[in-house]
Every structure is written in C-alpha cells, then in structure tokens.
Protein backbone atom coordinates (compact mmCIF):
# COMPACT_ATOMS: atom_id res chain seq x y z
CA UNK A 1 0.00 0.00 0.00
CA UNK A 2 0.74 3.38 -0.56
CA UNK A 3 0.62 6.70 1.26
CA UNK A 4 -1.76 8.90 -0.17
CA UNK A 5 -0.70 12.46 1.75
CA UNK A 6 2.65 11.79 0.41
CA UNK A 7 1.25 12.69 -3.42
CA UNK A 8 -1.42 15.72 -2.42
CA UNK A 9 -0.60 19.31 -3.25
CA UNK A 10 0.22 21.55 -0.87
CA UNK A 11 -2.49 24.07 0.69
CA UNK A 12 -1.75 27.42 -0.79
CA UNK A 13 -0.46 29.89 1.81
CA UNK A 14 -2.10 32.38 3.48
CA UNK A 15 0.27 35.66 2.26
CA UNK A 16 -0.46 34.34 -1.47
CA UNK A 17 -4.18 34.23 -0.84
CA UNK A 18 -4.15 37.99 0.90
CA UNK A 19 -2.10 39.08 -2.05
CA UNK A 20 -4.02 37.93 -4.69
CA UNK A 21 -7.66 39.65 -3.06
CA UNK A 22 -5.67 42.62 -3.16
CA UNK A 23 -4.66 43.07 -6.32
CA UNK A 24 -8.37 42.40 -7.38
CA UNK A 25 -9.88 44.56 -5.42
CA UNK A 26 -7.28 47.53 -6.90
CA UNK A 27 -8.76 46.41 -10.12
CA UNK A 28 -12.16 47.13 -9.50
CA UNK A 29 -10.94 49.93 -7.49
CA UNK A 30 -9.10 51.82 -10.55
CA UNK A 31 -11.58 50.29 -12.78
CA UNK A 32 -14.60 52.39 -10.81
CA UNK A 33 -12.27 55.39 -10.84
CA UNK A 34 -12.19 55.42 -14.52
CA UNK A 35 -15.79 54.92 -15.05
CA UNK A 36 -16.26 57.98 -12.51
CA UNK A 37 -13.64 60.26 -13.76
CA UNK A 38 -15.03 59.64 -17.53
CA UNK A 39 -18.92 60.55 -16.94
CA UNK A 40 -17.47 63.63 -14.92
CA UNK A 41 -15.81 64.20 -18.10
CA UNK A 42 -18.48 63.78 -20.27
CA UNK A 43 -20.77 66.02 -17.81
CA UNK A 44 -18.46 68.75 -18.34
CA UNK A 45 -18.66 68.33 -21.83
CA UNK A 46 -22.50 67.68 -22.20
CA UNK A 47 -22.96 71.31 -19.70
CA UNK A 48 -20.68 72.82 -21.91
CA UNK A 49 -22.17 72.00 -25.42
CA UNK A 50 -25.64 72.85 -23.66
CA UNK A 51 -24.86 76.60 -23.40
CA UNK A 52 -23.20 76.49 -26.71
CA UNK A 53 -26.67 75.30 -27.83
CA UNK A 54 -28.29 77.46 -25.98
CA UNK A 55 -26.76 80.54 -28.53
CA UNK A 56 -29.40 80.04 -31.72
CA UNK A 57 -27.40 79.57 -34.36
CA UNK A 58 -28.88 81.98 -37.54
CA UNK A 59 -27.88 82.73 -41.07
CA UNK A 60 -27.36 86.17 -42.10
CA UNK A 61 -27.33 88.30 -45.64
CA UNK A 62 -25.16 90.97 -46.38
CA UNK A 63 -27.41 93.99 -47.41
CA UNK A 64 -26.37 95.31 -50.99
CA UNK A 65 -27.23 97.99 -53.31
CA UNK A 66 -29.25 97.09 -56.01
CA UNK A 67 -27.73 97.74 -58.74
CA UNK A 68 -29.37 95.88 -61.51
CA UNK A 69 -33.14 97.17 -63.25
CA UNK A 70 -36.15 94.99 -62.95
CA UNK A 71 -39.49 94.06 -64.57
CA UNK A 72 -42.59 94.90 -62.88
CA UNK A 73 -44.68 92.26 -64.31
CA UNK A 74 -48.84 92.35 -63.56
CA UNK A 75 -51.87 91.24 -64.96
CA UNK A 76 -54.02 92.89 -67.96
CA UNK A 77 -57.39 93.48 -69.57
CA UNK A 78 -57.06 94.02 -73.44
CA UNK A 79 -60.41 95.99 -74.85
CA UNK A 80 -61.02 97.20 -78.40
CA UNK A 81 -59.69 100.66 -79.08
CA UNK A 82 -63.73 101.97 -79.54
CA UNK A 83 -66.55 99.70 -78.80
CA UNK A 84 -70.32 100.79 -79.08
CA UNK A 85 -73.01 98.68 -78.05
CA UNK A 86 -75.94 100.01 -79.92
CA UNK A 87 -79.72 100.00 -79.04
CA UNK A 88 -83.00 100.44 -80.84
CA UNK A 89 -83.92 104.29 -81.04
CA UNK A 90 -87.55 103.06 -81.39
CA UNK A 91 -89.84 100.18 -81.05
CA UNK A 92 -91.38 98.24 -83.16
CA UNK A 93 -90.34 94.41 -84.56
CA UNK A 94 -87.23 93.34 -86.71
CA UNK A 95 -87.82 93.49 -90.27
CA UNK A 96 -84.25 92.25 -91.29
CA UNK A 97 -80.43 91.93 -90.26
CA UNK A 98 -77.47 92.41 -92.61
CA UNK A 99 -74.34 91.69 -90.87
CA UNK A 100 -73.57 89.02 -88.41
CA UNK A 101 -70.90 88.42 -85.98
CA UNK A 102 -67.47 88.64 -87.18
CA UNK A 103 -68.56 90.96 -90.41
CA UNK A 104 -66.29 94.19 -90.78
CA UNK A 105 -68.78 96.93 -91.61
CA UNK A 106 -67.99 100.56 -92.64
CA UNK A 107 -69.23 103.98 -91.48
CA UNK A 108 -72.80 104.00 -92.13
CA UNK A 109 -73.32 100.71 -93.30
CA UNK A 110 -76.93 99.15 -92.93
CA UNK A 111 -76.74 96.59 -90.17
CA UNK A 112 -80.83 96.21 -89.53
CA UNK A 113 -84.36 97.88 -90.12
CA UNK A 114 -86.99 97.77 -87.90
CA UNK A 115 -90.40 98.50 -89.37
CA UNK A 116 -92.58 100.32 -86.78
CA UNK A 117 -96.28 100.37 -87.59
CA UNK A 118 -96.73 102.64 -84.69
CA UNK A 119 -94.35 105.12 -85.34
CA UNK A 120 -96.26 105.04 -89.34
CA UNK A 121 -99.63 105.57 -87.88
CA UNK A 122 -98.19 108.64 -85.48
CA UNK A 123 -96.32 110.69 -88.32
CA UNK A 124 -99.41 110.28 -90.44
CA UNK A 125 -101.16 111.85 -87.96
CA UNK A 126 -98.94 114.45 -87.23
CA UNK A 127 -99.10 115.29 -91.22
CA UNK A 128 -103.04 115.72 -90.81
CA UNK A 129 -102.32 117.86 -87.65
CA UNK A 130 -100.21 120.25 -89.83
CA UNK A 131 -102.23 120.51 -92.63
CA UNK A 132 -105.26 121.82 -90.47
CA UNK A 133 -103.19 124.15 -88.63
CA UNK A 134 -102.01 125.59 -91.47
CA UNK A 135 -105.37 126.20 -92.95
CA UNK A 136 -106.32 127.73 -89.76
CA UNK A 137 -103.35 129.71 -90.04
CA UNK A 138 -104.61 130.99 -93.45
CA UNK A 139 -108.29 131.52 -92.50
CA UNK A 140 -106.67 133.68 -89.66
CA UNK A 141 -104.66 135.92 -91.75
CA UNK A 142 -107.06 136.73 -94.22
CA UNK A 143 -109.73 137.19 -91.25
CA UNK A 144 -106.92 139.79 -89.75
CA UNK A 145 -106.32 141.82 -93.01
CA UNK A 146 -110.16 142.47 -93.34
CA UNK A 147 -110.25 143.88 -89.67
CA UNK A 148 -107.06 145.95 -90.09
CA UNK A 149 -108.67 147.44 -93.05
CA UNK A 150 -112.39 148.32 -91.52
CA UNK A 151 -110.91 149.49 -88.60
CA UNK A 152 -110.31 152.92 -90.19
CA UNK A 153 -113.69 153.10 -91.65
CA UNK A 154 -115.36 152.78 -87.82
CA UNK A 155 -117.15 149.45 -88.82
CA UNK A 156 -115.30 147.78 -86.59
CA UNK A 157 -113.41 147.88 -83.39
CA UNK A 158 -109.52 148.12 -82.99
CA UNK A 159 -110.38 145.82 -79.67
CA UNK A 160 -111.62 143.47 -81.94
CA UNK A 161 -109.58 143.92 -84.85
CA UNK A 162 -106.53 143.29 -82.16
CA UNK A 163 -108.06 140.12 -81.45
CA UNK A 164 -108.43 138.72 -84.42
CA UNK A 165 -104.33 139.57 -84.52
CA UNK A 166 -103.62 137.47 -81.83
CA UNK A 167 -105.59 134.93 -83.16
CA UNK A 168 -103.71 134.74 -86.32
CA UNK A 169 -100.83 134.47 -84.14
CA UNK A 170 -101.80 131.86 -82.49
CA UNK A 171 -102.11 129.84 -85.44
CA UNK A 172 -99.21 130.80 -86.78
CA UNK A 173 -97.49 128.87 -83.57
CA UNK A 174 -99.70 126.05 -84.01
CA UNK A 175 -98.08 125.40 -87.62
CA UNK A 176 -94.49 126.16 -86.47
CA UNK A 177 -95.43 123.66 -83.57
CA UNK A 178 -97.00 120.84 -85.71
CA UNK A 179 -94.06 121.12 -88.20
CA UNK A 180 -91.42 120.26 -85.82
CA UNK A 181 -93.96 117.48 -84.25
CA UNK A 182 -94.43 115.86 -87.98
CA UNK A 183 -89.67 116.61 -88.23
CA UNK A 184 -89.25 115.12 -85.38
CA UNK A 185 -91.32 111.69 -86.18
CA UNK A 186 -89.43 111.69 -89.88
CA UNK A 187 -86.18 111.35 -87.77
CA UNK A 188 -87.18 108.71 -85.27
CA UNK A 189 -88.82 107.22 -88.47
CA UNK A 190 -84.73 107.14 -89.45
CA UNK A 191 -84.00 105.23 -86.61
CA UNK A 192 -85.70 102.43 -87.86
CA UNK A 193 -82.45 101.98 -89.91
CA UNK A 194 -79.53 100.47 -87.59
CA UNK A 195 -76.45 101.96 -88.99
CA UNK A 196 -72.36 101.04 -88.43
CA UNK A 197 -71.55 103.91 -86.02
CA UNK A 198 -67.59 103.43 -87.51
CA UNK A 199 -65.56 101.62 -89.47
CA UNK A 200 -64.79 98.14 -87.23
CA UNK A 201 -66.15 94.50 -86.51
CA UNK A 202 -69.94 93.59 -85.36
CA UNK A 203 -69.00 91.45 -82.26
CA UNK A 204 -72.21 90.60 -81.01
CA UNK A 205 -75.88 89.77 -82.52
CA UNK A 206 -78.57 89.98 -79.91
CA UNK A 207 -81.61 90.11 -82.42
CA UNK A 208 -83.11 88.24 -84.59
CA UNK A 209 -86.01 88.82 -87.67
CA UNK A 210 -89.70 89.52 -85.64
CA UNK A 211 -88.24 89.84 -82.19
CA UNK A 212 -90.29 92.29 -80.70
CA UNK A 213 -87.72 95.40 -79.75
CA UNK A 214 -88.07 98.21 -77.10
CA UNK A 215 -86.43 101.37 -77.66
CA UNK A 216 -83.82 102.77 -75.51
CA UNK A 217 -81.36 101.14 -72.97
CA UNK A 218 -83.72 102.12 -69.73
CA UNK A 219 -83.56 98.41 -68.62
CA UNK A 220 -86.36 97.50 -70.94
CA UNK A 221 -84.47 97.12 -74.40
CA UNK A 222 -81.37 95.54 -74.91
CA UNK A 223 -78.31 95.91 -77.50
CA UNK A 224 -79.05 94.72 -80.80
CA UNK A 225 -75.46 95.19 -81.93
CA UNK A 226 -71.74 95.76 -80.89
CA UNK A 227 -69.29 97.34 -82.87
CA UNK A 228 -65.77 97.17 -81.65
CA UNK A 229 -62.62 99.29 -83.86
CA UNK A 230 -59.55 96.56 -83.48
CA UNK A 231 -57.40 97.78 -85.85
CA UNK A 232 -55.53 99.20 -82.00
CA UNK A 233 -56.31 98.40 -78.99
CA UNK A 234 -56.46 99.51 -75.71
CA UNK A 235 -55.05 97.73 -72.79
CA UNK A 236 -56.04 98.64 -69.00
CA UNK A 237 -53.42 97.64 -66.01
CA UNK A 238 -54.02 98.82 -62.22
CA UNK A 239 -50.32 99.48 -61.24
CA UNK A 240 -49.49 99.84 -57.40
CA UNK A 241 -49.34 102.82 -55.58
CA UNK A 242 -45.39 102.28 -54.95
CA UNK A 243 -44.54 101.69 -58.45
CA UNK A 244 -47.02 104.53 -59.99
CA UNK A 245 -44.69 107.29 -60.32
CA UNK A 246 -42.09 104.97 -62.52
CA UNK A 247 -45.12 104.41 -64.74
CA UNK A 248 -45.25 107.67 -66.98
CA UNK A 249 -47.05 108.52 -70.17
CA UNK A 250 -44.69 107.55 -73.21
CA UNK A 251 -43.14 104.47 -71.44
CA UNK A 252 -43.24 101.22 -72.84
CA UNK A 253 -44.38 97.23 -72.18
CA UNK A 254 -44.15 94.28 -73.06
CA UNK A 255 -47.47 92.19 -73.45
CA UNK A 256 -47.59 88.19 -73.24
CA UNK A 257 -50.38 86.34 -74.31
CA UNK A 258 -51.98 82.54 -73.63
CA UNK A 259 -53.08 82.64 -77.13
CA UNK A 260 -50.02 83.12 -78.64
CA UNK A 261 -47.35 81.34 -76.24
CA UNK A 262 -43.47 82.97 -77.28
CA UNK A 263 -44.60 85.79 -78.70
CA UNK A 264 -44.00 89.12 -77.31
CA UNK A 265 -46.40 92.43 -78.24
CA UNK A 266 -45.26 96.26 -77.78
CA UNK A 267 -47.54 98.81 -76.33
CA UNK A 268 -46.99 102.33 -75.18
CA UNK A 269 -49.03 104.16 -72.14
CA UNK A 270 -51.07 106.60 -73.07
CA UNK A 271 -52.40 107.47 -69.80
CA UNK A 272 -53.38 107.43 -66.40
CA UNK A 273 -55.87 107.71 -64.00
CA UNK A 274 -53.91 110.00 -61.71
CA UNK A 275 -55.62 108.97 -58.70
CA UNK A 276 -54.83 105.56 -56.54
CA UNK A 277 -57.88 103.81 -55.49
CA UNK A 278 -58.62 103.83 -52.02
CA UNK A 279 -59.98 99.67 -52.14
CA UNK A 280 -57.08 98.32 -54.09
CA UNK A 281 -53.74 100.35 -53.40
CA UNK A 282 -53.62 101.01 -56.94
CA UNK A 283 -54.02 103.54 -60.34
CA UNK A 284 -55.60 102.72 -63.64
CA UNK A 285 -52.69 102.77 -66.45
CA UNK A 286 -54.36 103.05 -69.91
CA UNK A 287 -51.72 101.49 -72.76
CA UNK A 288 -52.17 101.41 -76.20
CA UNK A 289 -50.88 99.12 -79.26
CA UNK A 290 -51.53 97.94 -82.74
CA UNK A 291 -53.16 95.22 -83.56
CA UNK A 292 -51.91 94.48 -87.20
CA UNK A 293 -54.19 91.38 -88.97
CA UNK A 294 -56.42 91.63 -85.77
CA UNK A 295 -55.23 88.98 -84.77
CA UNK A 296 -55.57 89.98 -80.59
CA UNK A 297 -58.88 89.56 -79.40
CA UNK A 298 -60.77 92.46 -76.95
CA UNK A 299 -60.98 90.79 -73.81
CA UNK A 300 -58.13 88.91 -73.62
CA UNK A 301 -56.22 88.88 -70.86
CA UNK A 302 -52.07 89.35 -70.50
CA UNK A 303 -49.24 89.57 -68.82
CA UNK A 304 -48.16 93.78 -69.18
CA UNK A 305 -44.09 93.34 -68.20
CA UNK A 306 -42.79 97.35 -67.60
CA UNK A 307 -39.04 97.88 -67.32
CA UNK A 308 -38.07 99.89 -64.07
CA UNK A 309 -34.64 101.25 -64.02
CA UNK A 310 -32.42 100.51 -60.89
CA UNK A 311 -32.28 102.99 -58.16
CA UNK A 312 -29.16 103.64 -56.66
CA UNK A 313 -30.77 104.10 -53.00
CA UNK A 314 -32.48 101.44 -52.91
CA UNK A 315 -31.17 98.35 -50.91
CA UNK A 316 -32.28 94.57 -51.40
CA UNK A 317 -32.88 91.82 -48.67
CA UNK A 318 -35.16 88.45 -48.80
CA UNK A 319 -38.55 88.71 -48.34
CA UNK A 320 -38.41 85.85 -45.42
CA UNK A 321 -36.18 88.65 -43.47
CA UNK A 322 -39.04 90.67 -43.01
CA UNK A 323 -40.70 90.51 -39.46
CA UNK A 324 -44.21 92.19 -39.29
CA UNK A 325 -45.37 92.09 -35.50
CA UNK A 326 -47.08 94.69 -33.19
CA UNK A 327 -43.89 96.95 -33.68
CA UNK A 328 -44.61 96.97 -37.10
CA UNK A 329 -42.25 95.81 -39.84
CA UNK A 330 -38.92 94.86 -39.15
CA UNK A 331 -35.69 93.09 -39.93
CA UNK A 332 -33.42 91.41 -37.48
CA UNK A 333 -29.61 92.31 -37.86
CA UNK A 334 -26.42 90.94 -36.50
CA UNK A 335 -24.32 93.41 -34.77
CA UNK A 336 -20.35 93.56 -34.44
CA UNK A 337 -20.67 92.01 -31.26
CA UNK A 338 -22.54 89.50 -32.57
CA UNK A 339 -26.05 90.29 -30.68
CA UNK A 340 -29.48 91.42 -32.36
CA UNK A 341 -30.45 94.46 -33.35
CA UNK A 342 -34.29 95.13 -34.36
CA UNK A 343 -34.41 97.58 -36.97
CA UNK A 344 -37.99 99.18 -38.37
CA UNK A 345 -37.94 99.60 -42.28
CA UNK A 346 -39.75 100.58 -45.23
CA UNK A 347 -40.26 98.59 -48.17
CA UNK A 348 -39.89 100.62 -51.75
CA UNK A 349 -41.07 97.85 -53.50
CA UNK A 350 -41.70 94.17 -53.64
CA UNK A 351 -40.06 92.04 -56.26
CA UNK A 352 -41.64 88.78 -54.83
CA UNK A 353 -38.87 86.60 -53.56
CA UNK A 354 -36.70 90.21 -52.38
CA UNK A 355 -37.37 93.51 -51.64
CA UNK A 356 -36.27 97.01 -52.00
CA UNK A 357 -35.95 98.67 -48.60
CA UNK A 358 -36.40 102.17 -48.44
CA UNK A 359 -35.26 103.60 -45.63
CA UNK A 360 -34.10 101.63 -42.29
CA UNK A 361 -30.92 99.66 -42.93
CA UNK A 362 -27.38 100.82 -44.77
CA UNK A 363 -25.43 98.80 -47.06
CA UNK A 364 -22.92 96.61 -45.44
CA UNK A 365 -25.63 95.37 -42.68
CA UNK A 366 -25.86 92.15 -41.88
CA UNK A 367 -29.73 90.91 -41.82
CA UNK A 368 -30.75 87.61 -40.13
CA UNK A 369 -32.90 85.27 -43.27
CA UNK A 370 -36.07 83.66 -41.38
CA UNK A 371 -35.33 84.68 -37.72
CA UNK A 372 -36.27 82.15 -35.07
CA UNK A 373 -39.54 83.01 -32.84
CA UNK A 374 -38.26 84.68 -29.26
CA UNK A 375 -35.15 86.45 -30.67
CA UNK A 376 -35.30 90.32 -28.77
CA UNK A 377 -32.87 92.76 -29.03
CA UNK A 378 -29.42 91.96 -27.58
CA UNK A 379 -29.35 88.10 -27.76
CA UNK A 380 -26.68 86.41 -28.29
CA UNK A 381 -26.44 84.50 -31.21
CA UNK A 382 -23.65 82.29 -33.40
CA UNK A 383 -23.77 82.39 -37.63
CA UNK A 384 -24.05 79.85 -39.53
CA UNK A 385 -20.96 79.10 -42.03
CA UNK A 386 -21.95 79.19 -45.65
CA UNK A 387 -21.62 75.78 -47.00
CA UNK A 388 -20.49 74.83 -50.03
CA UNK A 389 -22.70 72.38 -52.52
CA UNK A 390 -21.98 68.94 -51.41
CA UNK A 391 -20.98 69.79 -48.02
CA UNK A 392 -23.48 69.18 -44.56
CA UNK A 393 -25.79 71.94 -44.21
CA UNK A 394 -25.66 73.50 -40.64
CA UNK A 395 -28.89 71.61 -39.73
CA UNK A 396 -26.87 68.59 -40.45
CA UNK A 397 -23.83 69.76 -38.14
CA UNK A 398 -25.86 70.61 -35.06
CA UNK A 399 -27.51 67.50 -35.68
CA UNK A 400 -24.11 65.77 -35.24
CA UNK A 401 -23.03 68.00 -32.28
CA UNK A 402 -26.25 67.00 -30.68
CA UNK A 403 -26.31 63.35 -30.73
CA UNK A 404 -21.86 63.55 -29.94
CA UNK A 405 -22.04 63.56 -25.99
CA UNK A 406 -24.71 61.13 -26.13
CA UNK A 407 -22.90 58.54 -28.22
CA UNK A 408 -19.64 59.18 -26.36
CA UNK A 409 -21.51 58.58 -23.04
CA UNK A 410 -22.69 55.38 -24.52
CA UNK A 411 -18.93 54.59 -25.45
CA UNK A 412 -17.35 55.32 -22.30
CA UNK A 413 -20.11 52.96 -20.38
CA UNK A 414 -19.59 50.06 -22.36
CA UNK A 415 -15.84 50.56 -22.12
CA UNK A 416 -16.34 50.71 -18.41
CA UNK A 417 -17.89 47.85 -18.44
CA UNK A 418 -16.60 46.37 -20.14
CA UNK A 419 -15.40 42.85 -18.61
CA UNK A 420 -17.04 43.43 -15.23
CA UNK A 421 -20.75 43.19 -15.71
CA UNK A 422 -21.21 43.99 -12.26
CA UNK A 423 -20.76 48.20 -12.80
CA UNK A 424 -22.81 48.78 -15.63
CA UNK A 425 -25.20 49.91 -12.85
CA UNK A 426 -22.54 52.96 -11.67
C-alpha cells in the first residue's frame, strides 16, 4: 500500500491568498475610478455643449445695393380701341339683319331695319295735324287783313280787330309747332335703320327677324349690336401705388399672351388715372398698341411686363427677413458684437422673392434670413458658415453635435464595463 498524503498538493499559503484579493480589489478599485472620472468628463462636456446650444445659431445676408433694373410684371385686360353697343332708337319688330358676328362693316353701313307700324300711324297723324293748322293759319290771316282794313272806316273795333291779330298768331305757332312734331317723327322714323356707327367689326348679334324690340337702354331694351374698332387696342393695367410714379405717359411694355405662347407684343401708355384707389392700393394705367391682322382679341387677358430702371438708393434683402409684428415691420440684424439688433424699415417695392428697402438699414448690414420666434434685441447669437454644394448643411452639423455627448456617453459605459458586468449599474 501506498501513502496517499505523500502525493497531495500543498495548501496554498495564506500571504499568497491575501495578495491575490488585493490586487483584485485595486482592479475594481481603478476600474470604478475610470468609469467615474469619464462621466465627470463627459458632464463637463454635455454642460458645456448645452450653453453652446443654448446661442441660436442663424444665417445672415449681407445687405447690398441694387444695382441691376427689374421688370414689374402684372396682370391685364385688353379691350377694343372703340366699342359701341348700340340699341333700338324706337320700337317696333325686326324686319331684317345684314351683318352678323365677325362681319367688318364701314361707317354707315346698314346693319338692320326695324319697321314700326306705330311710329307710321303717329307721323301720319302728325301730317293731318299740320295741314289743319295751317289752314287755320290761313283763314286767320285773311280774317286779320279784313279787320285791319275796316278798322279805319269805324265798322269795326280796334279791340276786336286786335283780337283777331292774336288769333292769327296763335295759329301761326300752331303750324311752327305741328311742323317740328311731324320733323321730329321723320327722324325717329330714321331710326328704324340700324347703322355702323364706324368703321370696325360687329361682335355681337342679340336680335333676330320679328323679335319684338323696345327702344332705348332704360332696362327694358337691350343691344341689338356691338361694334368694336380693333385695328388698335387699348389695354387697361391697375399698377401699385409704390410703383405709380415709374409708370409715366410715353413708357413702354411688353405684353404676353396665352393665345399666342413665345410671342411678345409692344404697347406704349397713353395714360393714367392719376388717382390711386382707395380699395385696391392702386391707379388705372391706360396702354395702347396695334393690332396688325387683328389677330388679338378684346378681352383677352395678359401679362403687361414694364421695365423699371435701378435705383441707386435702394437696398435689397429676402422677403423671409421681413418681421411684421405689433412693432410693425422689421428686420433682425447681427451686430459687431454679434447680438441682435431690431431695426424698423420701409419697403420701396416688392419684387416677390426680395425687396427694396427704403429707408431703415445701410449697405454693409448684416440681416438675419427667417429669424427664429423669441429672438429680442441683444441676444446672443452664433452664424451659420456658408456651405459649399456637397458639403453638410448646418442643420446637419448641429444635428451631429447633438447626438456627440450622447454617443460618447454610450462609449465610455460600455468601455467601463466592459469585462465586469457587475458596474454597468454605476
């Protein structure tokens, strides 16, 4: 037999054992150090990137002189250089119409007759009326002439013979006043002729052969005809009050049309209205043009493009730098020190996507584009690098910066954990 104790291994002794605890428990000693000292670290860091947040971070536009011209560019009613709707001088029904829609008439050319049965029967009368007042007339002045030539004789009286004056007279008016009844009938018997007021084109037919018409245009007849002259036309554009006084008779336009997409029409202003209405802001501009094969329609609509010269004064920012609020309008600038300034201005005129300032701001400012709600004057704030195409926008960057002490918190935890699962709780 053999001894087993003489083969065992020997117990291990007690400085080894006290040796070895220590050294593990410096481990997780420094190892909790570390994992302290780097969260302090990335405290620190996360405060300070807080109150570098905390600074809004805007972009700004340098304020320049415009220097280049522009086209004011607004919308237009085209209308035939004369137009005249015309109505029925007297009733009666349509006997015939001559020219239809689209038919170039001259001066005086026969568009319809009306025949007026009424009107026939009245000037007959009249006729009648005359012819008995003139025999009156004549029975009268012979009855006179006898009594003017007794009166000397004493056969008669001169009270009576001074009657029978009057009386003749009278009658005398009575002709003169039957006359100009049976004239005027012979002219509204004209009427019954509808005639081209001027040479153009008939652009409406509202009648038709024994439609009943009603003279006048009280509200109870309506236009039979309308004649429009479109060999020029006239072209109406309300221009607004700021860019009125740029807009002078003489100047010219250019005039787009749907109907004739890539072409381009002159026209000249002849005039204005001189006055700016009090509803719309704006004054009546009156322009004129040819119209050579008539080939524009009246009432068309266009596009009227006038070409404003560039004012030195005048300064340009973007629109979405404009602030309107209870302080009125206002842009936000960016001072020297880097703080913001509120600044009231005027606008001179509003090219849609800019706009000419008038007064308020000097060239070299620097304006804030879009300013953030709960800026005030003297906050701090930081400006945004321009970035080149390609390059992440600013948006992108503070994006970054925002999720950085996050992610590095993240790192530095797992790293202190990083083979001790027991401190991922620290």
């Amino acid at each position: 037999m053999h001894d087993s104790t003489a083969h065992s291994p020997a117990p291990p002794s007690r400085n080894r054992l006290r040796w070895t605890g220590l050294a593990f428990g410096a481990v997780l000693i420094a190892i909790v150090v570390a994992g302290v000292a780097a969260r302090e670290s990335d405290a620190r860091r996360l405060e300070r990137w807080t109150s570098a947040q905390a600074v809004p971070t805007v972009r700004v536009s340098t304020v320049q002189p415009r220097a280049a011209a522009s086209t004011l560019a607004l919308p237009g009613r085209i209308e035939a250089f004369a137009r005249a709707p015309i109505y029925a001088r007297v009733s009666g029904y349509l006997k015939s119409w001559r020219a239809d829609i689209g038919t170039h008439v001259k001066a005086g050319q026969l568009l319809a007759v009306i025949e007026t049965p009424d009107l026939a029967a009245q000037l007959v009368q009249a006729q009648a009326d005359l012819t008995s007042a003139r025999a009156n007339a004549a029975l009268a002045a012979k009855t006179a002439r006898r009594w003017e030539s007794l009166v000397g004789s004493g056969l008669v009286s001169r009270q009576d013979t001074d009657q029978k004056i009057s009386d003749l007279a009278a009658k005398t008016a009575a002709v003169k006043a039957a006359a100009a009844n049976v004239e005027r009938l012979q002219a509204m018997k004209r009427y019954a002729r509808i005639l081209a007021p001027f040479d153009g084109v008939v652009t409406a037919r509202n009648t038709d052969v024994g439609q009943l018409i009603n003279a006048g245009d009280n509200g109870q007849g309506r236009e039979l005809f309308v004649v429009s002259d479109v060999r020029r036309l006239r072209v109406y554009v309300q221009v607004p009050q700021t860019d009125a006084p740029a807009i002078m008779p003489g100047a010219r336009a250019i005039l787009s049309v749907p109907g004739f997409p890539g072409r381009r029409f002159t026209a000249g202003v002849e005039a204005a209205a001189g006055a700016i209405s009090a509803s719309s802001g704006s004054t009546l501009v009156q322009l004129v043009m040819d119209n050579p094969g008539e080939q524009m329609l009246p009432g068309s609509f266009a596009t009227v493009s006038f070409h404003l010269a560039a004012s030195r004064a005048a300064l340009q920012v973007p629109a979405d730098a404009l602030v309107f609020d209870r302080h009125g309008l206002r842009v936000a600038l960016v001072g020297r020190d880097d703080r913001v300034l509120f600044r009231r201005v005027s606008i001179a005129h509003d090219d849609g996507d800019s706009v000419q300032i008038g007064s308020g701001l000097a060239a070299g400012d620097r304006v804030i584009d879009s300013p953030p709600d709960g800026l005030f004057d003297g906050d701090p704030v930081r400006i945004a690098a321009r970035h080149e195409p390609g390059e992440p926008s600013a948006e992108r960057a503070t994006d970054a910066r925002a999720t950085a002490p996050a992610q590095s918190a993240l790192h530095v935890g797992a790293s202190t954990c990083a083979g001790s699962p027991c401190h991922r709780g620290l």
